[in-house]
Protein backbone atom coordinates (compact mmCIF):
# COMPACT_ATOMS: atom_id res chain seq x y z
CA UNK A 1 72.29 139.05 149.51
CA UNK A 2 70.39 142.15 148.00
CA UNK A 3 67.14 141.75 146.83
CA UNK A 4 66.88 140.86 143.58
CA UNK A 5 62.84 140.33 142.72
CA UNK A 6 60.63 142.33 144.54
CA UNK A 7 61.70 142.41 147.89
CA UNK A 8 63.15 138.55 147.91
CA UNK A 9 66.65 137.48 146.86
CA UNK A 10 66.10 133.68 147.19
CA UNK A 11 65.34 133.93 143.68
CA UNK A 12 69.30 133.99 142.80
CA UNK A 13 71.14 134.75 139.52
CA UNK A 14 70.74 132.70 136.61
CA UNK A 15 67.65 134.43 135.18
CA UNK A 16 70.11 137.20 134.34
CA UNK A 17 72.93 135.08 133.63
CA UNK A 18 73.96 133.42 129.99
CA UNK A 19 73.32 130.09 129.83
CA UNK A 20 75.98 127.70 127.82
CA UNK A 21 73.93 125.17 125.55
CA UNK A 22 75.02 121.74 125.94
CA UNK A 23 73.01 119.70 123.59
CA UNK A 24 70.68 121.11 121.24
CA UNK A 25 68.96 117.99 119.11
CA UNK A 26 65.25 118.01 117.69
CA UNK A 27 63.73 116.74 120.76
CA UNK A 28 66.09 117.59 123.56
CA UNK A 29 68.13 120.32 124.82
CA UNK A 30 70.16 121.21 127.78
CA UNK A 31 71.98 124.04 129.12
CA UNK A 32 74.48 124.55 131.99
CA UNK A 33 75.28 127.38 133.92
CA UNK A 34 78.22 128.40 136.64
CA UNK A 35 77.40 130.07 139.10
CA UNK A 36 79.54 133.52 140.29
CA UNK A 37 80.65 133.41 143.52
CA UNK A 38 80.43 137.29 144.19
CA UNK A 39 78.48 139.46 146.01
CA UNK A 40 75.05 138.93 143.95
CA UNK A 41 75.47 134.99 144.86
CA UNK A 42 78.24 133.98 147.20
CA UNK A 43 78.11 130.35 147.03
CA UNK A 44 79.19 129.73 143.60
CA UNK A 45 78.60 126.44 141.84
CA UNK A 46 76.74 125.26 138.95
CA UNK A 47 73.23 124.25 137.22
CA UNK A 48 71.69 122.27 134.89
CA UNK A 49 68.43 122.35 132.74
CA UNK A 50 66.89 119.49 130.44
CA UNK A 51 63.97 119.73 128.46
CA UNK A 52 62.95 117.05 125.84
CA UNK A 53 59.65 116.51 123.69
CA UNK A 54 58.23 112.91 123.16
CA UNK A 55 57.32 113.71 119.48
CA UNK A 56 60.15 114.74 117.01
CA UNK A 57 59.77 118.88 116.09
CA UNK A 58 61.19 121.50 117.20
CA UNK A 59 62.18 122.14 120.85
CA UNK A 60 61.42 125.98 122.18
């Protein structure tokens, strides 16, 4: 794998990568992401992110 942050490329792809939102609600969200499987990240596959607030407002 090349180096992708400094001189380390366990850092992977999905910084650079779109991410698909999923749910998007007043105190929650999540996104998904798949993975390439190419030459920046061979192994494919997918993530997940959630991210919630305990009072109502707006999630950033």
């Amino acid at each position: 794998m090349p180096a992708n942050l400094g001189g380390h490329a366990i850092h992977g792809v999905s910084m650079w990568l779109p991410w698909e939102v999923e749910v998007h609600e007043a105190n929650a969200v999540e996104l998904s992401l798949e993975l390439p499987q190419d030459r920046r990240w061979p192994f494919g596959g997918s993530a997940r992110q959630q991210g919630s607030k305990s009072a109502p407002g707006r999630c950033g």
